[in-house]
Structure formats: structure tokens, C-alpha cells
C-alpha atoms as a PDB file:
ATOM      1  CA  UNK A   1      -7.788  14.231  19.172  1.00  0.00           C
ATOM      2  CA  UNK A   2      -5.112  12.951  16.389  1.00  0.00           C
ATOM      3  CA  UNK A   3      -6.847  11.779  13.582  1.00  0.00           C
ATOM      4  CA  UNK A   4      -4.263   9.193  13.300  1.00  0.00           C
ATOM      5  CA  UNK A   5      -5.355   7.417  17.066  1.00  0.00           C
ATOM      6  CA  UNK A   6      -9.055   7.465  16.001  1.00  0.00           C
ATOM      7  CA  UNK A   7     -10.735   4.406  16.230  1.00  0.00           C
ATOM      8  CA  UNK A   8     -10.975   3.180  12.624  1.00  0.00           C
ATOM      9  CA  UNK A   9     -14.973   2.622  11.704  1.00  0.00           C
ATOM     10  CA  UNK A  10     -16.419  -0.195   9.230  1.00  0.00           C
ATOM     11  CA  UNK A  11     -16.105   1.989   6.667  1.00  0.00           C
ATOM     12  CA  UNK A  12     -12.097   3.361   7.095  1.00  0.00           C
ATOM     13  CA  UNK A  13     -11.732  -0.552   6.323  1.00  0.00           C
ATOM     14  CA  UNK A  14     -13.937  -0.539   3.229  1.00  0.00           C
ATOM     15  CA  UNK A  15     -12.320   2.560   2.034  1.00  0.00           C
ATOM     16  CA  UNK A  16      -8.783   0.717   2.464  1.00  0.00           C
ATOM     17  CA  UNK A  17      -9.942  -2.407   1.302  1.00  0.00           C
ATOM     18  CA  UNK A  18     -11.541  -0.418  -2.147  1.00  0.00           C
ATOM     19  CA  UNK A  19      -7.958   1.322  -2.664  1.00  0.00           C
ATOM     20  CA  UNK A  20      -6.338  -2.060  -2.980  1.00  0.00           C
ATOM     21  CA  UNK A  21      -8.678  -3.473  -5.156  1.00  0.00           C
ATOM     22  CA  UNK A  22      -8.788  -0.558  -7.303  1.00  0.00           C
ATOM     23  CA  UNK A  23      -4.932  -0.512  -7.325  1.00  0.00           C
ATOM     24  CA  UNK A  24      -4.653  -4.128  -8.756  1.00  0.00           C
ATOM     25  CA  UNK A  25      -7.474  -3.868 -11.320  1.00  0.00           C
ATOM     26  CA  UNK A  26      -5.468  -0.519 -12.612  1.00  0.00           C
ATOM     27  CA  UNK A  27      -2.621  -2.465 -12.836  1.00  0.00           C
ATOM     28  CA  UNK A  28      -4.054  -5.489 -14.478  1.00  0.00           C
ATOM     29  CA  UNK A  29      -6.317  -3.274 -16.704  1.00  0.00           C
ATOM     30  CA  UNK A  30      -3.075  -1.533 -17.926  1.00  0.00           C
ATOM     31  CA  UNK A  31      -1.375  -4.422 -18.889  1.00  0.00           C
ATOM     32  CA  UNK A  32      -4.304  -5.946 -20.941  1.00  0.00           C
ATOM     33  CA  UNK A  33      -4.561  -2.952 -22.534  1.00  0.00           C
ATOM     34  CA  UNK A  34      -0.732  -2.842 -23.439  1.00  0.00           C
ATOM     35  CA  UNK A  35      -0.928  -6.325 -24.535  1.00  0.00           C
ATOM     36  CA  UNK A  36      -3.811  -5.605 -27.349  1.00  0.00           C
ATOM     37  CA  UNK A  37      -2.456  -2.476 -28.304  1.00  0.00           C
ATOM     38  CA  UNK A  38       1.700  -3.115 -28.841  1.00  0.00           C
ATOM     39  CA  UNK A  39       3.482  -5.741 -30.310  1.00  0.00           C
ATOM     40  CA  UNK A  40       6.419  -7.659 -27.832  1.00  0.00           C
ATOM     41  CA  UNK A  41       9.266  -4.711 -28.270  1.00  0.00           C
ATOM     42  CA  UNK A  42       7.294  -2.452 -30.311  1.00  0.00           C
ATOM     43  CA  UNK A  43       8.119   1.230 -29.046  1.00  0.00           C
ATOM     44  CA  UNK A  44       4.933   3.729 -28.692  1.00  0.00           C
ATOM     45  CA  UNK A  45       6.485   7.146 -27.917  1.00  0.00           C
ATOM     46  CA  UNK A  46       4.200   9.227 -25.852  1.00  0.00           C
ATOM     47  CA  UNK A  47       7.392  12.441 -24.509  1.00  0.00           C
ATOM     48  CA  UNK A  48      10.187  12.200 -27.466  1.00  0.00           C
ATOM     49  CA  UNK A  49      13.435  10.982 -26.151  1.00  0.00           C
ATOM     50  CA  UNK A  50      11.761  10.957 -22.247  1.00  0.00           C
ATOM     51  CA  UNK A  51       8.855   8.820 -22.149  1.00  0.00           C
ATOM     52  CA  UNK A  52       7.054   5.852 -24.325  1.00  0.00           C
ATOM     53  CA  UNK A  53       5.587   2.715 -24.180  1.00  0.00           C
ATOM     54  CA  UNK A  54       7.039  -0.462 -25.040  1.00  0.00           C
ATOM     55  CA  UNK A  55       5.794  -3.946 -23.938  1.00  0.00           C
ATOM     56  CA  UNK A  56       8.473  -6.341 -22.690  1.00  0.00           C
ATOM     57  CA  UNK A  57       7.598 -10.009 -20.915  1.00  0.00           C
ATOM     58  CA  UNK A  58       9.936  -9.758 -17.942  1.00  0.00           C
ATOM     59  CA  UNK A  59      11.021 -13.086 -16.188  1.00  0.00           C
ATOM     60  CA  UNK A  60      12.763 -11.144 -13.255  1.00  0.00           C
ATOM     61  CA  UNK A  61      11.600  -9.137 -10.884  1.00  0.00           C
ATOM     62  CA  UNK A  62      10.407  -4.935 -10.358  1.00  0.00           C
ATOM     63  CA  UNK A  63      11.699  -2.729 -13.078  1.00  0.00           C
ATOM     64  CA  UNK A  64      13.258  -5.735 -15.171  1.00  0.00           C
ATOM     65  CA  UNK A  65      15.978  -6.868 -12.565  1.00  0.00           C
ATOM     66  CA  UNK A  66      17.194 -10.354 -12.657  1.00  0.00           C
ATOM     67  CA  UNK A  67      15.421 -11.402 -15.359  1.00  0.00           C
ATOM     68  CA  UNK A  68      16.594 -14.759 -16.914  1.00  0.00           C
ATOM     69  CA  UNK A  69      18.139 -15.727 -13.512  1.00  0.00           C
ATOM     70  CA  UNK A  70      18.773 -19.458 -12.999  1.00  0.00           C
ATOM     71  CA  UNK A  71      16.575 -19.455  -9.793  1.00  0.00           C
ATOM     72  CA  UNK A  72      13.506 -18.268 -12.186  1.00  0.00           C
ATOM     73  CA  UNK A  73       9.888 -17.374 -11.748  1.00  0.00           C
ATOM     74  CA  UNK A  74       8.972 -19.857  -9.663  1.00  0.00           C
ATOM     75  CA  UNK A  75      10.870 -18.943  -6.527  1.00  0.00           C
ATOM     76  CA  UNK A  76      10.147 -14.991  -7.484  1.00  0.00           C
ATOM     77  CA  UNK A  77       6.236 -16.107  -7.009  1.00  0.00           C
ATOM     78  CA  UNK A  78       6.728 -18.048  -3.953  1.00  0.00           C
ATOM     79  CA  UNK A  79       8.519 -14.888  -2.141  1.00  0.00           C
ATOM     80  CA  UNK A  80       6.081 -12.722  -4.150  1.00  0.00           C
ATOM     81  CA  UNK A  81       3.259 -14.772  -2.548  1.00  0.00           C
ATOM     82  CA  UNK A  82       4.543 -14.801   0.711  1.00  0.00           C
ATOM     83  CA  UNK A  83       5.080 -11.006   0.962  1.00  0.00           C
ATOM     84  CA  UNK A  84       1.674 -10.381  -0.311  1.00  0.00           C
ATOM     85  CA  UNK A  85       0.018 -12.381   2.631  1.00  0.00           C
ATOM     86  CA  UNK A  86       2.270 -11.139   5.066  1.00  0.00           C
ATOM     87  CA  UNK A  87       1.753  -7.444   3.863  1.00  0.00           C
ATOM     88  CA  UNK A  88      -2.165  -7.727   3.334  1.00  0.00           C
ATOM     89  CA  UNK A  89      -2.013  -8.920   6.746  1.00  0.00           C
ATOM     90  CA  UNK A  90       0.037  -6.386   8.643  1.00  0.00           C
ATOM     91  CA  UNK A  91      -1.835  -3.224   6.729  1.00  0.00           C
ATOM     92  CA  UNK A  92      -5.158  -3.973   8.322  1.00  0.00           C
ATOM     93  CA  UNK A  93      -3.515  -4.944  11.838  1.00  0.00           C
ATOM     94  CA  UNK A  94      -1.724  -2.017  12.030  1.00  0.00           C
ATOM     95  CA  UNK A  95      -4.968  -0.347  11.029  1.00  0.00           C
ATOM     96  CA  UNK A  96      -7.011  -2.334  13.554  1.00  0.00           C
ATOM     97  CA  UNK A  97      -4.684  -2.440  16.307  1.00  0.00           C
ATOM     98  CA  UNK A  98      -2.067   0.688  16.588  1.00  0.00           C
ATOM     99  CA  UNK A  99      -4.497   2.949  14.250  1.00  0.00           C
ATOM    100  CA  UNK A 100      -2.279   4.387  12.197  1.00  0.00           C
ATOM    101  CA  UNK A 101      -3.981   5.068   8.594  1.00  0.00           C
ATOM    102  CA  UNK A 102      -0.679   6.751   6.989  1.00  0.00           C
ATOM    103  CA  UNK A 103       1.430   3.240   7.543  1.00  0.00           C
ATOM    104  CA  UNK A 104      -1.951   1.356   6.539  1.00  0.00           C
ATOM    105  CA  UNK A 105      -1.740   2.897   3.007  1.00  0.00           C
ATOM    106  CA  UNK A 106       1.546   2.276   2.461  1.00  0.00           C
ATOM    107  CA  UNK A 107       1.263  -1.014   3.345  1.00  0.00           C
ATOM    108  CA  UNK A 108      -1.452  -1.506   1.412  1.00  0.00           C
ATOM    109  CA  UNK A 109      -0.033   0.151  -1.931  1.00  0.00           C
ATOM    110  CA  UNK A 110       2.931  -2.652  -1.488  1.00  0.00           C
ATOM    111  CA  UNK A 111       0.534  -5.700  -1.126  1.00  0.00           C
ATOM    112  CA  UNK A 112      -1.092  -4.189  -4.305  1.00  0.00           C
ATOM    113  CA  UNK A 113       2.103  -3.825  -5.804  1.00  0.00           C
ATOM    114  CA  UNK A 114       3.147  -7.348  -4.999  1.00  0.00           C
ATOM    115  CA  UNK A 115      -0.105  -8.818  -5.955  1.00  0.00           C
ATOM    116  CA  UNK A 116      -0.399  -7.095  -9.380  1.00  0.00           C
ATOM    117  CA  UNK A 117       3.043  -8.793 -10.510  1.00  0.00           C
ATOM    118  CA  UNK A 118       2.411 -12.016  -8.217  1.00  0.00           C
ATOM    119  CA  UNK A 119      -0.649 -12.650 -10.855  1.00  0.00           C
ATOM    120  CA  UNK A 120       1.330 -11.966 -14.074  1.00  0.00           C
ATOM    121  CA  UNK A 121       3.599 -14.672 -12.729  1.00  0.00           C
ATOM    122  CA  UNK A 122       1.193 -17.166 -11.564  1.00  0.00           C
ATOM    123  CA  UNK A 123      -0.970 -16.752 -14.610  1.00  0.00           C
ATOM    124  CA  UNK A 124       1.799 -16.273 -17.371  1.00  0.00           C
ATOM    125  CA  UNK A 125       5.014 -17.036 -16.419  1.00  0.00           C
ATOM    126  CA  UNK A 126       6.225 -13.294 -16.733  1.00  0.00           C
ATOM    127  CA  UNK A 127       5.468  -9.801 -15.582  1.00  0.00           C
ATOM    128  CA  UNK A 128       4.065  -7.265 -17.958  1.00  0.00           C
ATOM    129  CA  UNK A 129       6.517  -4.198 -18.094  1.00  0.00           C
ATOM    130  CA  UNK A 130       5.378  -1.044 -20.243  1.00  0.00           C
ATOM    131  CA  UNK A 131       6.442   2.181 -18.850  1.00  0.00           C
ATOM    132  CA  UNK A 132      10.093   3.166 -21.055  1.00  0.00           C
ATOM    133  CA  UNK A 133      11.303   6.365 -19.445  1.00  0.00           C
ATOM    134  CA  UNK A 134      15.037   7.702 -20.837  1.00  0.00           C
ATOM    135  CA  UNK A 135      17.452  10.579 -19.529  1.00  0.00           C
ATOM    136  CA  UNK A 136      19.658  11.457 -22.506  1.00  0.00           C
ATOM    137  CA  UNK A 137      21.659   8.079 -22.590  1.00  0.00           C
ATOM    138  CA  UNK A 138      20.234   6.240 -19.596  1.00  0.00           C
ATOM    139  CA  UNK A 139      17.812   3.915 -20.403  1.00  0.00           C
ATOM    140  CA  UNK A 140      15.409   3.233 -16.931  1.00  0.00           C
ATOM    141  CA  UNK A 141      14.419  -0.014 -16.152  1.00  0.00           C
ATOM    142  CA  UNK A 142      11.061  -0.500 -17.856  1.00  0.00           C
ATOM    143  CA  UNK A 143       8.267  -1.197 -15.603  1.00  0.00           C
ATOM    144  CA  UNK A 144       4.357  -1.111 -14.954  1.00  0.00           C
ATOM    145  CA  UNK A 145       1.949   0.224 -12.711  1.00  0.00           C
ATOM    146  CA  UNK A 146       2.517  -2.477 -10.091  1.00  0.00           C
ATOM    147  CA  UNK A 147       6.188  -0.867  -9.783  1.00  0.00           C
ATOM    148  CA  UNK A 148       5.152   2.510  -8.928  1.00  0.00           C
ATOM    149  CA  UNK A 149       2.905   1.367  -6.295  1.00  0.00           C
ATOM    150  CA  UNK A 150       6.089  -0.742  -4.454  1.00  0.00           C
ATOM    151  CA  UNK A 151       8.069   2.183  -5.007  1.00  0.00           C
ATOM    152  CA  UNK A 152       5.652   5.032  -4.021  1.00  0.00           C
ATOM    153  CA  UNK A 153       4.830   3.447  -0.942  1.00  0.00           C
ATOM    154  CA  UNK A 154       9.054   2.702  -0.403  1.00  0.00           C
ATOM    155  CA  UNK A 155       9.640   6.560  -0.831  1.00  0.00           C
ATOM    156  CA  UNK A 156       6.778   7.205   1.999  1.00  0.00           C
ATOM    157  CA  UNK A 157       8.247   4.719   4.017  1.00  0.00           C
ATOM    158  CA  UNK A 158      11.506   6.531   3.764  1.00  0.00           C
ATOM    159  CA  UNK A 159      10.042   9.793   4.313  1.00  0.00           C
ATOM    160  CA  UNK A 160       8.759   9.309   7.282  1.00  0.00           C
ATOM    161  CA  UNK A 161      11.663   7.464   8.673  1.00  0.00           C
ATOM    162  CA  UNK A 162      14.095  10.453   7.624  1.00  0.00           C
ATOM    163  CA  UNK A 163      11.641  12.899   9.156  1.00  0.00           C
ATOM    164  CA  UNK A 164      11.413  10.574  12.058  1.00  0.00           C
ATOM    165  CA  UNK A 165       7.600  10.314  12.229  1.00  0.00           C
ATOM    166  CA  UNK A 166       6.463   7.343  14.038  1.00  0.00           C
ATOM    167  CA  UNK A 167       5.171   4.506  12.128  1.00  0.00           C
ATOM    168  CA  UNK A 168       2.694   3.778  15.092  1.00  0.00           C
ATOM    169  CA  UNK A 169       1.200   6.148  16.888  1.00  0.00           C
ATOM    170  CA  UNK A 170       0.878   6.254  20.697  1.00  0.00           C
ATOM    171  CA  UNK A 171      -2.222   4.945  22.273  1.00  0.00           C
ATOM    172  CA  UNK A 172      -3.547   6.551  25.291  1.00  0.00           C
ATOM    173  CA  UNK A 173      -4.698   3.832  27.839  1.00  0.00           C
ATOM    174  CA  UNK A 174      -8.914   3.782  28.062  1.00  0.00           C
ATOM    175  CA  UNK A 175     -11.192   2.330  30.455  1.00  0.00           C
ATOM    176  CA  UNK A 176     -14.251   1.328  28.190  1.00  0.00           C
ATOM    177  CA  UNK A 177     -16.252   4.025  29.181  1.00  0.00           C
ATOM    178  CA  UNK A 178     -13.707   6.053  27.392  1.00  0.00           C
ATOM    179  CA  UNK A 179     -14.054   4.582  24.346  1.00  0.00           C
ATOM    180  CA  UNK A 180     -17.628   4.525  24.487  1.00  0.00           C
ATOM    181  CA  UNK A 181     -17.898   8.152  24.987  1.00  0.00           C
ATOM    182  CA  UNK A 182     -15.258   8.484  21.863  1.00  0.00           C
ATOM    183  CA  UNK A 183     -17.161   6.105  19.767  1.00  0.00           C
ATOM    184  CA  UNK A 184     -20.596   8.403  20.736  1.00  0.00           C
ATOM    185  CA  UNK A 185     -18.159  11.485  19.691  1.00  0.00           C
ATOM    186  CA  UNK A 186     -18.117  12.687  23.603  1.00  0.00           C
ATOM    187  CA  UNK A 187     -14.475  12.908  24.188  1.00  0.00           C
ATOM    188  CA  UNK A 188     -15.333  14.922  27.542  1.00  0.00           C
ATOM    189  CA  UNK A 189     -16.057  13.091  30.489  1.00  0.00           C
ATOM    190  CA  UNK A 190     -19.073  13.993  32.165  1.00  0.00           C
ATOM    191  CA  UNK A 191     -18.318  17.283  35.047  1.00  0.00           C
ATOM    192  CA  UNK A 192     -19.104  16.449  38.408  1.00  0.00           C
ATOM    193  CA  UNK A 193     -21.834  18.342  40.478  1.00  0.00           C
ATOM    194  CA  UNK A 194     -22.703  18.442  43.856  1.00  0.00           C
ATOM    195  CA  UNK A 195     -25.322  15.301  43.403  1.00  0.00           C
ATOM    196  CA  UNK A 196     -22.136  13.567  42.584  1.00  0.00           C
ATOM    197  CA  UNK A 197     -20.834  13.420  46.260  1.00  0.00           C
ATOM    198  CA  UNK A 198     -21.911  11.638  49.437  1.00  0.00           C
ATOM    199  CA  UNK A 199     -22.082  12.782  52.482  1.00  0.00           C
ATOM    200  CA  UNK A 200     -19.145  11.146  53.739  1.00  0.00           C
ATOM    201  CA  UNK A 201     -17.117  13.618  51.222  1.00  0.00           C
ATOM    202  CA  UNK A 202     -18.380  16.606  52.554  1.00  0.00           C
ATOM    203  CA  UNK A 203     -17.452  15.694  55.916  1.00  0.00           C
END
């Protein structure tokens, strides 16, 4: 049977409910750590002319763009807010209902994504960017850990769409004997014998 239409246990939810937390607490922890460690705009090179560290306060949103925006942090955290509710929600029903793990995880690396930059806003008025990465003369967007999550989970997204995978899998109709005998791990149902008929059947 597809792993993917497996009836998710109490512990596939722990599991996905330890990967968010431990994406937002490496997100947070980062940023604490970048905040005692640089100065606002100090450069810590880590690749020469690639990849270094620098610690910006961004007022926009991922990777530094619209920052000083008339429309400000406050309606950034009220969309932020509402799309990490929304996305905490849908990861765990789509776990619960159409059991499909790969669109759970994604799912759940946005709403840590979200999350990780919605508490930078709440808590300071700005998001913590870090992460300088340059091509010759192209300067990317700095950003932070939070980032990579939103876009890692994007580039799955879009992955599986080009490769048209379905987001949710199909789910066979089960009586609830079925299920039982796939929750006991017999996925067989039970052969029939002679006992099995009357003797109106053999007539």
C-alpha cells in the first residue's frame, strides 16, 4: 500500500508537530545569535566575494522586499498572522484527512517560515535578516533562516506541480472493517472456506 494513503498514527503528528517547532527555534536561535555577535551593518565574511553575514533590521517583508513601505509592519503582521493560522491549519488537515505527508511538510515548513518572521515583527518591529550571498555584481536580497524555509517549501510546491504529482492522494473507499484490519497491519481480508457458506449456497 502507498505510504502516502497510510493512516497517519499519533506519532506521524508528533513527528510533524517536532519539525515545526524545531524549525522556528532554529530560526529564532539564529537570529539571537546574529544579534550578539554583529553590529547593525557590520559584514562577517564566511565564502570571499559569495557568502557572509551581515545583520540588517528589515521593515519589509522575505528577503528585504518592501521595506520602508508606507503600509508598514503592521499590516505585514496581520497577513503574516493570518497565513500562519491558515497554514498551521491546513498542514495537519491535509495530514489528517487526505493523508498526504509530502504536502504536510511543505506546508508545515511555510507556517514555520511565516511564524519565525511573524515573531520578529510582533516582538520588534522588524525582521532579522543575516544571510548576504553575492554573484560577481549582484547583490541577493539578504535574508534569514525563516526565508529558506518559505522558499524551500515554494520550490517543492513547484516541483511537484511541474512533475504533475498530486498534492492529495486518492483514497480508496473502506468499510470499517477495512480500516481495522489496516490499522492491525492485515491488509488481506480474511479467505473464505467452506464453513463460510450455507446451505442455501450450495444448492
Amino acid at each position: 500500500m502507498n505510504r502516502e494513503l497510510r493512516k497517519p498514527t499519533w506519532m506521524t503528528y508528533v513527528l510533524v508537530s517536532e519539525l515545526f517547532v524545531v524549525l522556528v527555534f532554529i530560526d529564532q536561535f539564529t537570529k539571537d545569535l546574529i544579534v550578539k555577535s554583529l553590529a547593525s551593518h557590520q559584514v562577517s565574511p564566511i565564502i570571499k566575494n559569495f557568502l557572509s553575514l551581515m545583520y540588517v533590521k528589515n521593515t519589509g517583508s522575505a528577503f528585504s522586499m518592501f521595506a520602508n513601505k508606507s503600509w508598514g509592519v503592521t499590516m505585514l503582521s496581520v497577513i503574516s498572522g493570518i497565513a500562519f493560522v491558515v497554514l498551521l491549519f491546513l498542514a495537519f488537515f491535509v495530514l489528517a484527512r487526505f493523508r498526504s505527508r509530502r504536502l504536510s511538510i511543505c506546508l508545515i515548513f511555510l507556517a514555520a517560515g511565516t511564524l519565525g518572521n511573524l515573531i520578529d515583527r510582533v516582538r520588534l518591529k522588524y525582521v532579522i535578516d543575516f544571510i548576504s550571498v553575492q554573484f560577481g555584481s549582484y547583490q541577493f536580497p539578504i535574508f534569514n533562516v525563516a526565508d529558506i524555509c518559505i522558499t524551500l517549501s515554494c520550490i517543492a510546491l513547484a516541483v511537484m506541480l511541474f512533475f504533475n504529482e498530486k498534492f492529495i492522494p486518492e483514497i480508496p473507499f473502506s468499510s470499517k472493517e477495512e480500516e481495522k484490519q489496516e490499522e492491525s497491519g492485515n491488509l488481506f481480508p480474511k479467505e473464505q472456506t467452506n464453513d463460510d457458506f450455507s446451505d442455501e449456497d450450495l444448492e
